[in-house]
Structures are given as C-alpha cells and as structure tokens.
Protein backbone atom coordinates (compact mmCIF):
# COMPACT_ATOMS: atom_id res chain seq x y z
CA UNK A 1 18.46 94.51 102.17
CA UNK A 2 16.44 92.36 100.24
CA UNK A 3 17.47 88.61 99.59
CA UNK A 4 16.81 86.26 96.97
CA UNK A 5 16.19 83.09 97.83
CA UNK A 6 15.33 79.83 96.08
CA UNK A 7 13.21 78.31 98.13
CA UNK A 8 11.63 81.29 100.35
CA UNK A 9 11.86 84.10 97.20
CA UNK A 10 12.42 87.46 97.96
CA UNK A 11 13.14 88.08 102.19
CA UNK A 12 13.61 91.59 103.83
CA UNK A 13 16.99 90.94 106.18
CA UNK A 14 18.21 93.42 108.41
CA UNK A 15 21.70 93.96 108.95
CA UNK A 16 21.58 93.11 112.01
CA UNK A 17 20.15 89.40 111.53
CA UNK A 18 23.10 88.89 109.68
CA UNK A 19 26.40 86.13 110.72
CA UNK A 20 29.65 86.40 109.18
CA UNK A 21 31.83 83.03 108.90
CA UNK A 22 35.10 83.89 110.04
CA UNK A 23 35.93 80.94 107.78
CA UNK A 24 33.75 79.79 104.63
CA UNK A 25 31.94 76.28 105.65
CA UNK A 26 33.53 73.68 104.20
CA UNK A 27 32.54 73.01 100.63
CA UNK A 28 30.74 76.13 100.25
CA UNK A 29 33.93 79.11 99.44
CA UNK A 30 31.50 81.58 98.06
CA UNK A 31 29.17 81.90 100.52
CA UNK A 32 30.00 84.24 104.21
CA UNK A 33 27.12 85.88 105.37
CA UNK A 34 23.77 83.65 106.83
CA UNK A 35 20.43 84.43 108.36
CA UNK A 36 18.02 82.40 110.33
CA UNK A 37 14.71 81.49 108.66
CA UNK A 38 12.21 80.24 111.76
CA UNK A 39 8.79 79.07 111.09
CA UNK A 40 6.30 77.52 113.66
CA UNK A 41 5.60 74.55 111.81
CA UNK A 42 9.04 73.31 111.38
CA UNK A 43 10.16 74.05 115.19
CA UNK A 44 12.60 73.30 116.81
CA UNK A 45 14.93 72.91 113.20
CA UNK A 46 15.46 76.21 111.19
CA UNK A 47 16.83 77.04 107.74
CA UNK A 48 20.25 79.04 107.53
CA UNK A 49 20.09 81.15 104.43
CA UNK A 50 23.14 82.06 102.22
CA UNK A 51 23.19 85.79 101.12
CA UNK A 52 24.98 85.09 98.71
CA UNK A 53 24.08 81.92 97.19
CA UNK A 54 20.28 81.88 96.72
CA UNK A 55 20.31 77.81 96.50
CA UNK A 56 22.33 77.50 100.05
CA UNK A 57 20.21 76.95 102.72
CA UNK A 58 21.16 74.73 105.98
CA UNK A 59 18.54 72.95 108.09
CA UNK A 60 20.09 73.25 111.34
CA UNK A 61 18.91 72.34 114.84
CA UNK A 62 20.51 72.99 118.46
CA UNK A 63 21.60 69.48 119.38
CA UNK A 64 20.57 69.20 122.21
CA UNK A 65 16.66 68.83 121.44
CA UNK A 66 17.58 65.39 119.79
CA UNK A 67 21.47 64.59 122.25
CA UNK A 68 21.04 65.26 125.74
CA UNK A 69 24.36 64.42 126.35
CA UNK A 70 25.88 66.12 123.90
CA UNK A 71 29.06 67.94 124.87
CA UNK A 72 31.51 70.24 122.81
CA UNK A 73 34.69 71.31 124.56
CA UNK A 74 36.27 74.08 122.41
CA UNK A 75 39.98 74.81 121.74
CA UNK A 76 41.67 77.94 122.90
CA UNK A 77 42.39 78.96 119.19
CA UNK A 78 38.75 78.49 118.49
CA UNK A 79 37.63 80.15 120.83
CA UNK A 80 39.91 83.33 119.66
CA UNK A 81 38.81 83.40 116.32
CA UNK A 82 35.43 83.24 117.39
CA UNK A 83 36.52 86.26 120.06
CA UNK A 84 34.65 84.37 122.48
CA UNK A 85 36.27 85.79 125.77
CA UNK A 86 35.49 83.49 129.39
CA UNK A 87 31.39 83.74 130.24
CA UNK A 88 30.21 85.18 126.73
CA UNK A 89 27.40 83.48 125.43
CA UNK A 90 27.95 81.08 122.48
CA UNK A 91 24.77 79.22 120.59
CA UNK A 92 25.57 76.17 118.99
CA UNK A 93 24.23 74.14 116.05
CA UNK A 94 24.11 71.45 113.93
CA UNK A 95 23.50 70.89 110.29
CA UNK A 96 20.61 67.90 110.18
CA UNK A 97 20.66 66.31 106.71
CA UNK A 98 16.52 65.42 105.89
CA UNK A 99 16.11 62.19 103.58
CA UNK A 100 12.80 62.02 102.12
CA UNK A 101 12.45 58.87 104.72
CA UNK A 102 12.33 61.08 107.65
CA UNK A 103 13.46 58.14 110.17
CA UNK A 104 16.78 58.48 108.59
CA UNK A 105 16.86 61.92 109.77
CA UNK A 106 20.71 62.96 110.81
CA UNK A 107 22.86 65.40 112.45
CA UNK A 108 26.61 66.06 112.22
CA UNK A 109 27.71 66.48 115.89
CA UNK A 110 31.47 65.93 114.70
CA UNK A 111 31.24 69.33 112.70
CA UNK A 112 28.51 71.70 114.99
CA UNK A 113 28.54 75.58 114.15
CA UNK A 114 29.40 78.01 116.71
CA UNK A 115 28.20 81.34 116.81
CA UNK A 116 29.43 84.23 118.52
CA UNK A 117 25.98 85.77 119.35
CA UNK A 118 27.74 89.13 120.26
CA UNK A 119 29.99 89.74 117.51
CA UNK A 120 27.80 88.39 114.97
CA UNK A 121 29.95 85.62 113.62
CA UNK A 122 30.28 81.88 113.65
CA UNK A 123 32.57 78.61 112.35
CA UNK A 124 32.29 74.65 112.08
CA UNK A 125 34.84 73.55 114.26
CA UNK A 126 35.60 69.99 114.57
CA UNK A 127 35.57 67.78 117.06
CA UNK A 128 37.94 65.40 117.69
CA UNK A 129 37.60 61.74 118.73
CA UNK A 130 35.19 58.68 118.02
CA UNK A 131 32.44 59.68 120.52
CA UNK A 132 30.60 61.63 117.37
CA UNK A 133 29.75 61.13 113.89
CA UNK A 134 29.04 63.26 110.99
CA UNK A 135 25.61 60.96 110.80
CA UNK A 136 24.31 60.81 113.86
CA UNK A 137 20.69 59.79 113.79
CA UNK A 138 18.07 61.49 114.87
CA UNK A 139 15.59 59.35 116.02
CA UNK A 140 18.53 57.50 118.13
CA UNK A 141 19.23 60.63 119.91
CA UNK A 142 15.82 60.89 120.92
CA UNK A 143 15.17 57.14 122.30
CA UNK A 144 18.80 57.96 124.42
CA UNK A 145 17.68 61.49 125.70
CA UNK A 146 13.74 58.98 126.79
CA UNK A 147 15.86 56.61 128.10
CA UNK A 148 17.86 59.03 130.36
CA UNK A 149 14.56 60.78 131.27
CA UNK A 150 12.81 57.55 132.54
CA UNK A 151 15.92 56.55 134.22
CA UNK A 152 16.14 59.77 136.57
CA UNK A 153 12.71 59.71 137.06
CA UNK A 154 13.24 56.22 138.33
CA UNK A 155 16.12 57.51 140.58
CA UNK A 156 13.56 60.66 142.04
CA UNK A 157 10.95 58.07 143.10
CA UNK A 158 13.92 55.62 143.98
CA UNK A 159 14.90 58.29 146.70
CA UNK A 160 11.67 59.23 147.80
CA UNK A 161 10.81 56.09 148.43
CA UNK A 162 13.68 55.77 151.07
C-alpha cells in the first residue's frame, strides 16, 4: 500500500510493517494503524507514521538508550489486551518530544508504548507512581546511565584490586 505522508511523501508499506493500537493514543482518535520510519542518521530515535493521518508522526526512542534504569512493570489486564502471554517478546518505546533547543530534548517514561511484536499491535499504558514523568529529559538520562557506568567500572577494578 502506498502512504502519504507529510513529511516523508509518498512510502511503499507492507502489510506486514504495519501495528494496530488496540486503543487509539491518547489525543489522536482517528488514527490506528503505525509504521516505523528508520534512517541512519537519526539512530537510535525513529519516526512512527500514522496511516491514516499524513501529519501524525511520533519520534520515538527505546528508553533505555537515554534511562538505564528504566523499569516498566505491566498489569495483568495490560498485558491481556496486548495478548502478551508469559515469555513473549514485548518492545517498548517512548515518545521523545524535540524542541528546536535540542538540550531540552524529552521523553515520556510515565506513558511508554508497548508493542506486541507477534500479534502486530501495541498501547500507551501508564505507569503509575512519582518515579516518572511525562518530561523526562534527555540529556539527564544520559549523565545518570555515565554515572552508573563509571561507578561499576570503579567497583570491577575495586575487586580486582583485592
């Protein structure tokens, strides 16, 4: 099928590459079927095209490039909808939101996407709690995830040592 896009113009899509929301993301009813755009030059992020809406299009990461520490415990009634059964392979992303002042980059780790590679399918679930925002920045994740690196490296030579 062929796609029209705003930004990209015309893309050949498989039916195949396609996701189907088992729920519309929020703010965005008309819109239920996705497709990853990947260039080199923009890796690791990648644009998640709307079939349906030629001007939707998602810049979306996997979090844990930027969190190291992120973690996402999901309900049992997501986890149905999804029909993730125990040990099938989920992929997980964000939506980053790019400022034109690129230090201000963000990520919503409060409201990742989860796709159920298998079936084809995915939803924002939310996650409960204070420990995430819907603004998480960026660069911040990546001085933490440094940080943690230095630290254990520290550790290694720590215990070699002794």
């Amino acid at each position: 099928m062929i796609v029209n896009t705003s930004r990209f113009g015309e893309i050949e899509v498989r039916e195949e590459e396609l996701f189907t929301a088992v729920h519309t993301v929020p703010g965005f009813p008309n819109s239920t079927h996705y497709f990853f755009i990947e260039r080199k030059n923009i890796a690791p992020f990648k644009w998640m095209q709307s079939v349906e809406e030629q001007d939707l299009t998602f810049v979306v990461v996997e979090p844990h490039h930027f969190f190291h520490d992120y973690t996402l415990h999901l309900s049992t009634f997501d986890l149905e909808e999804l029909g993730i059964r125990r040990g099938e392979e989920i992929y997980l992303l964000v939506i980053v939101v790019l400022p034109e002042d690129l230090t201000k980059m963000t990520a919503n780790l409060r409201g990742p996407l989860v796709f159920n590679l298998k079936d084809r399918c995915f939803k924002q679930v939310f996650v409960e709690g204070e420990k995430y925002t819907v603004r998480e920045s960026i660069l911040e994740g990546i001085r933490r995830k440094e940080e943690a690196k230095i630290k254990e490296i520290g550790e290694k030579t720590e215990a070699q040592e002794s």
